[in-house]
C-alpha atoms as a PDB file:
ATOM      1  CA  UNK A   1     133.245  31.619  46.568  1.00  0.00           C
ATOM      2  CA  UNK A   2     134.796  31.590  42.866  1.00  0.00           C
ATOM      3  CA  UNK A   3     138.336  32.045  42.836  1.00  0.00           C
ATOM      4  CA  UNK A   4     140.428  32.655  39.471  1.00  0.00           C
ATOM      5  CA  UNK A   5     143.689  30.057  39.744  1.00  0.00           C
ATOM      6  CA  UNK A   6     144.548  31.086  42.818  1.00  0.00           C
ATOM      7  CA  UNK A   7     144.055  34.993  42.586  1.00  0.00           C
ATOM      8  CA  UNK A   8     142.884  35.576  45.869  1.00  0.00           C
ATOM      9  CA  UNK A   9     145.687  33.507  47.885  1.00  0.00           C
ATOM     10  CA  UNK A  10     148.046  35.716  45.514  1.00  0.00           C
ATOM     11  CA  UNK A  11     146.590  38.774  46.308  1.00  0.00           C
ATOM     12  CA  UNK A  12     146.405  37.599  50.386  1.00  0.00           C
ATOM     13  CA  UNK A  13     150.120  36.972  50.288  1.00  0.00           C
ATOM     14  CA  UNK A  14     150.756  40.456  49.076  1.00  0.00           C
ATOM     15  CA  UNK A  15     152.467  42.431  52.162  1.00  0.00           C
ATOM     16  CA  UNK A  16     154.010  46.139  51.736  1.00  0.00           C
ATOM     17  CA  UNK A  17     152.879  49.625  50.637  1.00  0.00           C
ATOM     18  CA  UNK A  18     152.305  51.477  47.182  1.00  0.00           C
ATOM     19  CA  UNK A  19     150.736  54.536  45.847  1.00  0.00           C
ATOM     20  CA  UNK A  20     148.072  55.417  43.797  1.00  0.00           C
ATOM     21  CA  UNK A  21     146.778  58.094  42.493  1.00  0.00           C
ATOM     22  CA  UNK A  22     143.508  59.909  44.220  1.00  0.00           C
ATOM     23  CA  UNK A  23     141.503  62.409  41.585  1.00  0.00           C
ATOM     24  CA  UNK A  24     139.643  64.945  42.766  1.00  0.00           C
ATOM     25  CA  UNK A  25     136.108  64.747  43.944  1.00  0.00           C
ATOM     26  CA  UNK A  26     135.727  61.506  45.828  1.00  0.00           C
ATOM     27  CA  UNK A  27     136.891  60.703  49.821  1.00  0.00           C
ATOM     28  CA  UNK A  28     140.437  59.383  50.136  1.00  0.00           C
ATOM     29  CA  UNK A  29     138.135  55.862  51.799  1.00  0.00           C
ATOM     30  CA  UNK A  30     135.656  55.962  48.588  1.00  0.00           C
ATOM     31  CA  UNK A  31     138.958  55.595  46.279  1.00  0.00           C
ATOM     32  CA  UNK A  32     140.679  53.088  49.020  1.00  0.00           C
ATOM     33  CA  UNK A  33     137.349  50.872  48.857  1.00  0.00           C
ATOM     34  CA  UNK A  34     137.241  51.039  45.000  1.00  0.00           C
ATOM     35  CA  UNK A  35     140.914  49.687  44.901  1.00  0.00           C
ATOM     36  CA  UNK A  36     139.714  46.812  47.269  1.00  0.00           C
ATOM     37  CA  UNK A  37     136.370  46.034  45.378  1.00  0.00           C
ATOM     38  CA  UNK A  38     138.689  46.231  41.903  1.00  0.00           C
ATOM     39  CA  UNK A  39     141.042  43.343  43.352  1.00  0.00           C
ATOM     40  CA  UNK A  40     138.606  41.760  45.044  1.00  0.00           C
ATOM     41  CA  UNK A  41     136.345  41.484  41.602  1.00  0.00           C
ATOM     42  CA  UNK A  42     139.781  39.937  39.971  1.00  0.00           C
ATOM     43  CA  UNK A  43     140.810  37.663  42.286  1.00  0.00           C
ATOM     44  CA  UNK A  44     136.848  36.026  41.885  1.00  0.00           C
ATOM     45  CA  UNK A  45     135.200  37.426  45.330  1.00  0.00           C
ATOM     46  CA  UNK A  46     131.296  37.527  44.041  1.00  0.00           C
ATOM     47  CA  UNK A  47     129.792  40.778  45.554  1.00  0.00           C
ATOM     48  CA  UNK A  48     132.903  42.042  47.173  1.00  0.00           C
ATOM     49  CA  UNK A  49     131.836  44.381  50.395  1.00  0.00           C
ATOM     50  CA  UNK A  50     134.758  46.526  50.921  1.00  0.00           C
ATOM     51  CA  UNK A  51     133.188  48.446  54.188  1.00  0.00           C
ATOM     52  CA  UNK A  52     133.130  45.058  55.822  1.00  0.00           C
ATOM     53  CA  UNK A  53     135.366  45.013  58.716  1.00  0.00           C
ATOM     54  CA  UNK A  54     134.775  41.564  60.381  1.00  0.00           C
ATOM     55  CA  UNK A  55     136.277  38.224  58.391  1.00  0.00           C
ATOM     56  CA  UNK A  56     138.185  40.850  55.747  1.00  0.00           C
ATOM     57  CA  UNK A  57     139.529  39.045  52.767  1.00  0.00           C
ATOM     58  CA  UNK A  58     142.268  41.733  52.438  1.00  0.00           C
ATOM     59  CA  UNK A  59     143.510  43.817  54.656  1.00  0.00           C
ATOM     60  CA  UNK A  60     144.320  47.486  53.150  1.00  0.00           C
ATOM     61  CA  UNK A  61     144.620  50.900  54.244  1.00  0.00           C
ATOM     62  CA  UNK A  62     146.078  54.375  53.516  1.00  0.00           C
ATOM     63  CA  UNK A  63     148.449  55.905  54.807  1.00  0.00           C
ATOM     64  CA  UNK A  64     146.942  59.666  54.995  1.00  0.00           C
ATOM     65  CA  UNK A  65     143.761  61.281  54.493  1.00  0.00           C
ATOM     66  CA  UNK A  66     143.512  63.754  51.166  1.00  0.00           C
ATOM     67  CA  UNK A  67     140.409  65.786  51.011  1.00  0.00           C
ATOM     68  CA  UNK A  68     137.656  65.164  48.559  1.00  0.00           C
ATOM     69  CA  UNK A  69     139.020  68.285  46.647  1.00  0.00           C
ATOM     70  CA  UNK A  70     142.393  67.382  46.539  1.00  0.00           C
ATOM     71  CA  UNK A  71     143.972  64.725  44.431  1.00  0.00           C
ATOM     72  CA  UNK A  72     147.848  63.382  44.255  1.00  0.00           C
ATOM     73  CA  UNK A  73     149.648  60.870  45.839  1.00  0.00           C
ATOM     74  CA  UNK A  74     147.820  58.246  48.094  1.00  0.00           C
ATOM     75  CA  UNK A  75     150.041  56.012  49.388  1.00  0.00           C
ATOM     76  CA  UNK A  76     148.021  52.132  50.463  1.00  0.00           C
ATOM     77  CA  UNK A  77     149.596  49.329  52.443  1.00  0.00           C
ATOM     78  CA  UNK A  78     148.185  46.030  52.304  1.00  0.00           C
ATOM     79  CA  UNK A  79     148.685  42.786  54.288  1.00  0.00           C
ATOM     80  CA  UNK A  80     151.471  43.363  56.611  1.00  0.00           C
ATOM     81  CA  UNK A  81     152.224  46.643  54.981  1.00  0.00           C
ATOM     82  CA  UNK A  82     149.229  48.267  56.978  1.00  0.00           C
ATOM     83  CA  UNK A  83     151.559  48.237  60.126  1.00  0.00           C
ATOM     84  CA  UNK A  84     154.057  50.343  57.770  1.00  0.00           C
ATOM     85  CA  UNK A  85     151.681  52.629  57.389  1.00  0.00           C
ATOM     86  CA  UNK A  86     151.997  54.828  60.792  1.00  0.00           C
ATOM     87  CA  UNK A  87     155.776  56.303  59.370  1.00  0.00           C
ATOM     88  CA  UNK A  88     153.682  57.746  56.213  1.00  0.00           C
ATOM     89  CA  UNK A  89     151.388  59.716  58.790  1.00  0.00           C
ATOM     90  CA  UNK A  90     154.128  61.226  60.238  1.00  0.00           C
ATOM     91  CA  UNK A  91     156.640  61.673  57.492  1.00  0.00           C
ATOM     92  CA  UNK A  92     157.037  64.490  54.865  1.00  0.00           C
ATOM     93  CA  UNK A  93     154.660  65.281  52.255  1.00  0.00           C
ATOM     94  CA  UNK A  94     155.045  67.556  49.012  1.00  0.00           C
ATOM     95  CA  UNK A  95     152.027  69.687  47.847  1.00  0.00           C
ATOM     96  CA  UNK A  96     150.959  72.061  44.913  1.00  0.00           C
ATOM     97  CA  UNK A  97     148.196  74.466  45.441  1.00  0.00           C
ATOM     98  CA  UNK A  98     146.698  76.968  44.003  1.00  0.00           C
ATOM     99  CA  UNK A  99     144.955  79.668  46.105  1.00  0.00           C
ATOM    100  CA  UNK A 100     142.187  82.683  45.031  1.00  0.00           C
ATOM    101  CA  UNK A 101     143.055  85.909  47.085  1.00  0.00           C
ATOM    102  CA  UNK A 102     140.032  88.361  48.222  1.00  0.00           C
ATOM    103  CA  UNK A 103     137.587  85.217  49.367  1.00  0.00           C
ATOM    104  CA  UNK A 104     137.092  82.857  52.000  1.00  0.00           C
ATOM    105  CA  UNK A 105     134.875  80.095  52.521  1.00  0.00           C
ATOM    106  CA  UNK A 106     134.118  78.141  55.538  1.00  0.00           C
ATOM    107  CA  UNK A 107     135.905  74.925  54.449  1.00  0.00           C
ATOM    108  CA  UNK A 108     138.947  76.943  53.590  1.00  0.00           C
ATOM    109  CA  UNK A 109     138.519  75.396  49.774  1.00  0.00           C
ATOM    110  CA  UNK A 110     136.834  75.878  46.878  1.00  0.00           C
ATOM    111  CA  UNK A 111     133.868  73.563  47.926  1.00  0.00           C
ATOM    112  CA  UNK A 112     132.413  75.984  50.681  1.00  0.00           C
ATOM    113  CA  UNK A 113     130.256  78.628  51.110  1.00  0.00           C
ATOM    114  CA  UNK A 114     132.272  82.310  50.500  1.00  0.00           C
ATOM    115  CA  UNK A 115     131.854  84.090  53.911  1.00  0.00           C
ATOM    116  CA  UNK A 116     134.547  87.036  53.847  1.00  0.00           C
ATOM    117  CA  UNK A 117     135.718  88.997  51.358  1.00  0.00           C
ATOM    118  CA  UNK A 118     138.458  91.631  51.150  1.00  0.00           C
ATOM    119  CA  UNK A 119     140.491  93.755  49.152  1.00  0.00           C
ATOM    120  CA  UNK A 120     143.842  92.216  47.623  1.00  0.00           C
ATOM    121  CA  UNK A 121     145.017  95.161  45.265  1.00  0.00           C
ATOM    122  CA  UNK A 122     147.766  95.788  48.405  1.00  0.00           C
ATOM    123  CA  UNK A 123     149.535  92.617  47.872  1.00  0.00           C
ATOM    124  CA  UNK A 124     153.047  92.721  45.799  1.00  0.00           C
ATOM    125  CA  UNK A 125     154.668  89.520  44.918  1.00  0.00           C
ATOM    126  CA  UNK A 126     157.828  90.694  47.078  1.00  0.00           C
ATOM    127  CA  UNK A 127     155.508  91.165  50.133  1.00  0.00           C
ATOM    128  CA  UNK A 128     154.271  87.312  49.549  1.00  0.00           C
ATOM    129  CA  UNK A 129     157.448  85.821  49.048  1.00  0.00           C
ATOM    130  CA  UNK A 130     158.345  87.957  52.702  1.00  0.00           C
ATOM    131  CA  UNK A 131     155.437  86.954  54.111  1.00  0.00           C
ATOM    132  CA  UNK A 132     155.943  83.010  53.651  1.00  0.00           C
ATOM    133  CA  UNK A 133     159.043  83.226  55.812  1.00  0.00           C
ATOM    134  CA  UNK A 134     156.746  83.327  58.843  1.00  0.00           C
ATOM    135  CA  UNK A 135     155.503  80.476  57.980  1.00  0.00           C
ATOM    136  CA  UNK A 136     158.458  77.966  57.270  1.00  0.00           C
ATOM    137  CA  UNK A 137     159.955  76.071  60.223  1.00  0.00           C
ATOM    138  CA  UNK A 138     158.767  74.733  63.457  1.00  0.00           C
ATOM    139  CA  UNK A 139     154.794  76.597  63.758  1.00  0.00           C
ATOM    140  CA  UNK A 140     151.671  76.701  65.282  1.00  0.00           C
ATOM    141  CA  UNK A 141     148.823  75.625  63.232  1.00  0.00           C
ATOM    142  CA  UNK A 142     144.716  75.897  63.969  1.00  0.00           C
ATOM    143  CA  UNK A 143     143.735  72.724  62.332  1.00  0.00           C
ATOM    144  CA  UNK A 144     140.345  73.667  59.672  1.00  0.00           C
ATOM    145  CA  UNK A 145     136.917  72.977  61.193  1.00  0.00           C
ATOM    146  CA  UNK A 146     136.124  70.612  58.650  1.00  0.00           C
ATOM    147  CA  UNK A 147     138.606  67.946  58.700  1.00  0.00           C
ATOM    148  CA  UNK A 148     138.630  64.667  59.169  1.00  0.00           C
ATOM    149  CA  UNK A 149     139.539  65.100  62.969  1.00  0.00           C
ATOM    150  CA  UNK A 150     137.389  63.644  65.159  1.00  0.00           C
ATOM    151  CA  UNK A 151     135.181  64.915  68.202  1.00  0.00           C
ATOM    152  CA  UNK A 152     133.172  62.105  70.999  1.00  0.00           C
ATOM    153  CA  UNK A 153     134.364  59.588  68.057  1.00  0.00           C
ATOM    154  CA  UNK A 154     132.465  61.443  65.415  1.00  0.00           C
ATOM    155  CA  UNK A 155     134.757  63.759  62.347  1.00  0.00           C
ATOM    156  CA  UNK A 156     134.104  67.256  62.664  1.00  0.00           C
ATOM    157  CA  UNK A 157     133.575  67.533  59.236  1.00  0.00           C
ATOM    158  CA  UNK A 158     130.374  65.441  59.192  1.00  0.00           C
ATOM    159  CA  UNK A 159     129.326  67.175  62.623  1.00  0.00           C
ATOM    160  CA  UNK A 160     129.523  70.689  61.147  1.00  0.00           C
ATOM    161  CA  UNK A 161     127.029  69.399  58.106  1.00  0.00           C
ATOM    162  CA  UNK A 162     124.706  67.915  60.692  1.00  0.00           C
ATOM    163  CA  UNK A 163     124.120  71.502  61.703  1.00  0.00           C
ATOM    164  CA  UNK A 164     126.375  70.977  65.448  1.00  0.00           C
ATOM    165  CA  UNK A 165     128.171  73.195  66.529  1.00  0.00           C
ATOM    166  CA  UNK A 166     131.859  72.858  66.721  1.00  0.00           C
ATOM    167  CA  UNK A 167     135.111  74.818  68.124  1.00  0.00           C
ATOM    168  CA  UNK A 168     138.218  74.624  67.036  1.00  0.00           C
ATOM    169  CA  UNK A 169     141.234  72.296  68.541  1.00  0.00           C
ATOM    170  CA  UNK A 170     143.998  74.162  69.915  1.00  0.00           C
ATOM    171  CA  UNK A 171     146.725  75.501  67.977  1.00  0.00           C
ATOM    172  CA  UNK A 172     149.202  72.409  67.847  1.00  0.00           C
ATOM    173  CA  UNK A 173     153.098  72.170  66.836  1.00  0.00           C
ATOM    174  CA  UNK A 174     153.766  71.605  63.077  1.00  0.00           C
ATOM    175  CA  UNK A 175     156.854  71.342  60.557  1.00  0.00           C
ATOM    176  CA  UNK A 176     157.237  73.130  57.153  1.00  0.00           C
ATOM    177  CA  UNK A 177     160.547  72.139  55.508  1.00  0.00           C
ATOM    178  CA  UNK A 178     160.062  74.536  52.581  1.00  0.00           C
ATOM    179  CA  UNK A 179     157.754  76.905  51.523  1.00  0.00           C
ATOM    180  CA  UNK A 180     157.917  78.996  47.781  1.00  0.00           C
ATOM    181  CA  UNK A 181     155.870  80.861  45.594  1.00  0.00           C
ATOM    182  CA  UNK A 182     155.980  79.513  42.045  1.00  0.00           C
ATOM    183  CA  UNK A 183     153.608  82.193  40.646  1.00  0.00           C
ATOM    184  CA  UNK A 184     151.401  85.213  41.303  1.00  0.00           C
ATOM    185  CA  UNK A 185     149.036  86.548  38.896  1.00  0.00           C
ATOM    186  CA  UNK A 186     146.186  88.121  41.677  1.00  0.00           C
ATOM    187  CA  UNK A 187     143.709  87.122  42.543  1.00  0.00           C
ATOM    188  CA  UNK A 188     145.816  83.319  41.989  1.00  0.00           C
ATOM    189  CA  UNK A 189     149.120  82.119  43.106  1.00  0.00           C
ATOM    190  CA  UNK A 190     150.309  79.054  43.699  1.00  0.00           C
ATOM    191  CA  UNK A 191     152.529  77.409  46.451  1.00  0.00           C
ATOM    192  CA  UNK A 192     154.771  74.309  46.967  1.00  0.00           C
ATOM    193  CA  UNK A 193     154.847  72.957  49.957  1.00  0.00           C
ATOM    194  CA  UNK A 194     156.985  70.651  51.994  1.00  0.00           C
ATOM    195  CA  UNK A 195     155.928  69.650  55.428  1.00  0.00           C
ATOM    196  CA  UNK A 196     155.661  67.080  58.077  1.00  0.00           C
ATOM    197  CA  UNK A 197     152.572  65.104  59.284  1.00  0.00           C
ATOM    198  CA  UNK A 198     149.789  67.011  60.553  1.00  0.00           C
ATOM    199  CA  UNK A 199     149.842  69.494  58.414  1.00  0.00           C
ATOM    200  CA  UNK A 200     146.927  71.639  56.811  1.00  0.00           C
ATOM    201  CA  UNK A 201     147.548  73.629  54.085  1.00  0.00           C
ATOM    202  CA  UNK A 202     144.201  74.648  53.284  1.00  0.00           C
ATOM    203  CA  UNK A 203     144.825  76.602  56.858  1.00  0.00           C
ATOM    204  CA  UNK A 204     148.224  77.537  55.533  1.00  0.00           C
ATOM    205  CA  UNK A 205     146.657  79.315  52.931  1.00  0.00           C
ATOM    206  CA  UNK A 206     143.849  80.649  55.297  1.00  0.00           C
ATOM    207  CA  UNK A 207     146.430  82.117  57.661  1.00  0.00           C
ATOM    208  CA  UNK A 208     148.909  83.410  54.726  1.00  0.00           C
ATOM    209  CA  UNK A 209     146.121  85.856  53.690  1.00  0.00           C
ATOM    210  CA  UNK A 210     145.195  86.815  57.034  1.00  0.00           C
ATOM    211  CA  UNK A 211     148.794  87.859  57.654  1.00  0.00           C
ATOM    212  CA  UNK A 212     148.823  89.800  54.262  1.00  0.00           C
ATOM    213  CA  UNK A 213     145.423  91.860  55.745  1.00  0.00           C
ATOM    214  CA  UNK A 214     143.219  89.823  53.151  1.00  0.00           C
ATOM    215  CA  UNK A 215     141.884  86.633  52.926  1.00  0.00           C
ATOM    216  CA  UNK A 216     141.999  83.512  50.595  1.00  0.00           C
ATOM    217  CA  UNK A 217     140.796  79.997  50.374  1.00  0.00           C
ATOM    218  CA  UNK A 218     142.142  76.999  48.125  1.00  0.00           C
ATOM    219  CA  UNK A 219     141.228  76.332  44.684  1.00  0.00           C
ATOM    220  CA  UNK A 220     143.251  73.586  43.562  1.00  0.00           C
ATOM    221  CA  UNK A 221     145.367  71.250  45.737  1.00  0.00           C
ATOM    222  CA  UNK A 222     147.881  67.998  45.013  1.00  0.00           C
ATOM    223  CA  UNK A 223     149.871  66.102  46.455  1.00  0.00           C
ATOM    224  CA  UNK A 224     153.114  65.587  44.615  1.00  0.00           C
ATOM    225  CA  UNK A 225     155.240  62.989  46.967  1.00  0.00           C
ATOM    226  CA  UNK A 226     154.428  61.256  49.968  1.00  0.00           C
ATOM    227  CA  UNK A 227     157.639  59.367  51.487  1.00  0.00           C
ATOM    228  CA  UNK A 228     159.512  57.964  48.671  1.00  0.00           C
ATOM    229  CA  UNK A 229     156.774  58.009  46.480  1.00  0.00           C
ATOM    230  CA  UNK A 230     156.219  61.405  43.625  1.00  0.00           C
ATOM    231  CA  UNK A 231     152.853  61.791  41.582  1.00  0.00           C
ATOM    232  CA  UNK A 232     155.177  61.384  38.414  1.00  0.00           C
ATOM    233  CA  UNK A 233     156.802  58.346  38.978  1.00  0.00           C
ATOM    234  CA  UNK A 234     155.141  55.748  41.089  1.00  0.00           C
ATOM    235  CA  UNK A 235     151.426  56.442  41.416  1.00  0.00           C
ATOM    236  CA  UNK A 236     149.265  54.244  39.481  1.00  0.00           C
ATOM    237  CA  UNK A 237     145.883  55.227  37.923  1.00  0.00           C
ATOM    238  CA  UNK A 238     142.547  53.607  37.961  1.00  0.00           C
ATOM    239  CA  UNK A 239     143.487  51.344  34.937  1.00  0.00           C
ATOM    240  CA  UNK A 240     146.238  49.678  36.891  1.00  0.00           C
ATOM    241  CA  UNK A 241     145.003  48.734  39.744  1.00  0.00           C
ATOM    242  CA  UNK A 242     145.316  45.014  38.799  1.00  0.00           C
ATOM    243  CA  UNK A 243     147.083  42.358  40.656  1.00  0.00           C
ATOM    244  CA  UNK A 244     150.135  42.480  38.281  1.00  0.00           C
ATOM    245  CA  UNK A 245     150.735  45.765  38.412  1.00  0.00           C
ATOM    246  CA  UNK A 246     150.490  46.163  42.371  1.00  0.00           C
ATOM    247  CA  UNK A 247     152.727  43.216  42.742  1.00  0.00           C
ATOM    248  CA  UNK A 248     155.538  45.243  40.764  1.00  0.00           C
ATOM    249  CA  UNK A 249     154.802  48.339  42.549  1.00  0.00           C
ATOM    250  CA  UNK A 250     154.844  47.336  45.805  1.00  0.00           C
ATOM    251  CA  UNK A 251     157.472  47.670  48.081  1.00  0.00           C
ATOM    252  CA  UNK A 252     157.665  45.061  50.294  1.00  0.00           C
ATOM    253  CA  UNK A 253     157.677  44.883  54.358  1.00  0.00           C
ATOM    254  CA  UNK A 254     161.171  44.856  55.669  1.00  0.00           C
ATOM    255  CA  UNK A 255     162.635  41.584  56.900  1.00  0.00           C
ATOM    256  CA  UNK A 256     162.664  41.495  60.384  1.00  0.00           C
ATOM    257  CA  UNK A 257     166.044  41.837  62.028  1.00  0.00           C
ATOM    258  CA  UNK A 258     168.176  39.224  63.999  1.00  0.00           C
ATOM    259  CA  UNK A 259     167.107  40.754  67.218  1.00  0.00           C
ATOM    260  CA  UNK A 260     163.559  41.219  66.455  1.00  0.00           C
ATOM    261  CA  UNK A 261     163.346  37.345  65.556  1.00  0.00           C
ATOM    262  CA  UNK A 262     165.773  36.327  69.061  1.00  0.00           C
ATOM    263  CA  UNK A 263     162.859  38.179  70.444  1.00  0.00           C
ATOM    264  CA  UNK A 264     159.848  37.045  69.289  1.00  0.00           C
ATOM    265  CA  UNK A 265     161.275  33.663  69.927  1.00  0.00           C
ATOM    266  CA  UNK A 266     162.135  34.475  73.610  1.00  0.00           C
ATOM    267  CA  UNK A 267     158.375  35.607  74.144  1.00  0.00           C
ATOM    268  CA  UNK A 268     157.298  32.548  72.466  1.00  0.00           C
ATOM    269  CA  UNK A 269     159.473  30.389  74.769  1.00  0.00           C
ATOM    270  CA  UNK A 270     158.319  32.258  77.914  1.00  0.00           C
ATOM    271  CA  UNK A 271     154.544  31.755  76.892  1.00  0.00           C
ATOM    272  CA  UNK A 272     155.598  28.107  76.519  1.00  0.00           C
ATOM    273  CA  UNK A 273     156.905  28.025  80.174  1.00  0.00           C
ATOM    274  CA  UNK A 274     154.544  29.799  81.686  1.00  0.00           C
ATOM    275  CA  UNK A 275     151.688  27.630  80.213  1.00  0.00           C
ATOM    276  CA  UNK A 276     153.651  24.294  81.226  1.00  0.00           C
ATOM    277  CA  UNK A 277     153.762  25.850  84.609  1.00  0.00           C
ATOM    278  CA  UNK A 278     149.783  25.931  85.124  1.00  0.00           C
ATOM    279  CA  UNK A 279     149.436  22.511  83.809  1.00  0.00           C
ATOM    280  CA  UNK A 280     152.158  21.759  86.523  1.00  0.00           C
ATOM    281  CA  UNK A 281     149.742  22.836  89.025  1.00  0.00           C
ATOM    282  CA  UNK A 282     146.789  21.491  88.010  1.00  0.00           C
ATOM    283  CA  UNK A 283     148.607  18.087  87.759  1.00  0.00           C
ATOM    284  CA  UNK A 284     149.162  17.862  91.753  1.00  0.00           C
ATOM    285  CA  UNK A 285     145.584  17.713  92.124  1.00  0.00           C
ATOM    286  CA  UNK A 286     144.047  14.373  93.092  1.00  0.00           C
ATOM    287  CA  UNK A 287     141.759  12.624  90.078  1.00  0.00           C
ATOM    288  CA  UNK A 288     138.826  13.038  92.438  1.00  0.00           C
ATOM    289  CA  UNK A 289     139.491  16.491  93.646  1.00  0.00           C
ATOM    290  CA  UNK A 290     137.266  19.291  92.116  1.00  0.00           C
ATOM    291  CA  UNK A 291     139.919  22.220  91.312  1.00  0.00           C
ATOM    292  CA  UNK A 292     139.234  25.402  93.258  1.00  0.00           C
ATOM    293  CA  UNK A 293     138.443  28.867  91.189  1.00  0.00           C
ATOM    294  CA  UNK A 294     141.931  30.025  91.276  1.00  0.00           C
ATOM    295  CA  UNK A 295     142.848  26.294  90.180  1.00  0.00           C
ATOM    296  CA  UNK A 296     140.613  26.966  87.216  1.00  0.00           C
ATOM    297  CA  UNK A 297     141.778  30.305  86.965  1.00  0.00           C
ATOM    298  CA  UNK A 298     145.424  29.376  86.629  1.00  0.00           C
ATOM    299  CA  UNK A 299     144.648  26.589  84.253  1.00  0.00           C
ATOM    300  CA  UNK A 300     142.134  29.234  82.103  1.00  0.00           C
END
C-alpha cells in the first residue's frame, strides 16, 4: 500500500463530525462512499473499496438518511465522531420544499408513478396557512412506504421495487417545531420546515393535501440545517472534500469528562482484579495436576 507522507495516518487520526453537501439524484450511502473513496485516493490507498466493512481503513458514517431526490445538508462523522452521530438522528432538522398540488405519486415525490389526481381550484392561501396549524407540535405521522425503513432486515423501499408487497408501520409520535408557508402560486407552494428526528416530510406534504380535500406530492426538497450545521455556511461541496479542508471543518469529539475517565479507569482496574483472581486459582493447582473444565473455564 502507497501512502503520500503520512496521509493516511493523518486522515486515521481524524475524530469528529462535519457536513457536506448531498445533490440531488444519488443515495445519501453513494455520496458517503464517494467522500471515503475521494480521501482514501489522497491519502495513497490503491483501489480504495469503500463498501468494505471488515479491516476498514476509515471509519465514516452519516448521521441521517436524505432521499435520492433530496439534496442539503449531510452531516458525516468519522473516527470517533461516528459514536456522535446518534444525537444528529434524533435532533432537529430544517427543510425547504416545494410541493405540486392536484397529484400524487406512490413515493410521495416527484420520482414516482402519479396515481391520484384531484381538483385544487378550492384551496386559498389563508386556508393553507390554517391548515398547517394541525400539523405543528407533538403528531402522529404514517411513515412513506418507500423509505429507507426496514422490514425482516430488508428497506421497504427496495422490497416495494422487487414487486413485494408491503403495509405500512403504524402511525408513530413525531415533533414539528415550526411549520410556514413561504409561497403559493397553485398548483406550487413551498414550505419550511423545522422538526425533530423521524420525521417525513414527503408524508407531511402527502397528509397536508389530504386534509385540504386534494392531494400533492413533493417536487423539490432540501435540507437547510442539521444540528449546528446550515447549507450556507458549513457544508462543503464535492471540490473540497480533501484532507485539508475536512480537518478545518471538523468539529472535534468532546473531551471526555473527569468522571467519565475515574470511570473507565475503575472498569479497567476491576478487569485487572478479576483476571489476577483466576490466575490465583489456577496457581493452587499442583504442577502435575490436569485442571478440571471449570479450572479451564475460569482461567479462559
Amino acid at each position: 500500500m502507497a501512502v503520500q507522507n503520512g496521509s493516511l495516518s493523518k486522515l486515521q487520526s481524524l475524530n469528529g463530525i462535519f457536513a457536506i453537501y448531498k445533490k440531488q439524484g444519488p443515495t445519501s450511502a453513494d455520496v458517503l462512499n464517494a467522500l471515503k473513496t475521494a480521501l482514501l485516493k489522497e491519502a495513497g490507498v490503491a483501489n480504495p473499496n469503500p463498501r468494505k466493512r471488515k479491516k476498514q481503513q476509515l471509519k465514516i458514517g452519516h448521521g441521517g438518511t436524505l432521499d435520492s431526490n433530496a439534496s442539503g445538508v449531510l452531516v458525516v462523522g468519522i473516527g470517533e465522531g461516528t459514536k456522535m452521530l446518534t444525537t444528529m438522528l434524533a435532533g432537529s432538522k430544517k427543510y425547504r420544499a416545494v410541493g405540486e398540488l392536484g397529484k400524487a405519486t406512490d413515493t410521495l415525490d416527484a420520482t414516482g408513478n402519479v396515481v391520484e389526481e384531484k381538483s385544487y381550484d378550492h384551496i386559498t392561501k389563508e386556508a393553507f396557512e390554517e391548515k398547517l396549524k394541525q400539523f405543528t407540535g407533538e403528531i402522529m405521522q404514517v411513515p412513506p412506504l418507500y423509505s429507507a425503513l426496514k422490514k425482516d432486515g430488508q428497506r421497504m423501499s427496495v422490497l416495494l421495487k422487487q414487486g413485494h408487497e408491503v403495509e405500512a408501520k403504524p402511525a408513530r409520535p413525531v415533533t414539528v417545531y415550526s411549520l410556514s408557508l413561504q409561497d403559493f402560486s397553485p398548483p406550487h407552494f413551498t414550505l419550511d420546515v423545522e422538526c425533530g428526528g423521524g420525521f417525513y416530510v414527503r408524508s407531511l406534504v402527502d397528509d397536508l393535501a389530504k386534509a385540504l380535500s386534494s392531494c400533492a406530492h413533493i417536487k423539490e426538497l432540501s435540507r437547510t440545517k442539521q444540528g449546528q450545521f446550515t447549507l450556507e455556511e458549513h457544508v462543503l461541496k464535492e471540490d473540497r472534500w480533501t484532507l485539508t479542508d475536512i480537518s478545518q471543518a471538523l468539529l472535534p469529539c468532546p473531551n471526555p469528562s473527569q468522571q467519565e475517565k475515574n470511570d473507565k479507569k475503575a472498569k479497567s482496574k476491576h478487569k485487572t482484579q478479576s483476571e489476577s483472581a483466576d490466575i490465583a486459582v489456577l496457581s493452587v493447582l499442583q504442577p502435575e495436576e490436569q485442571p478440571t473444565r471449570a479450572a479451564r473455564t475460569i482461567g479462559a
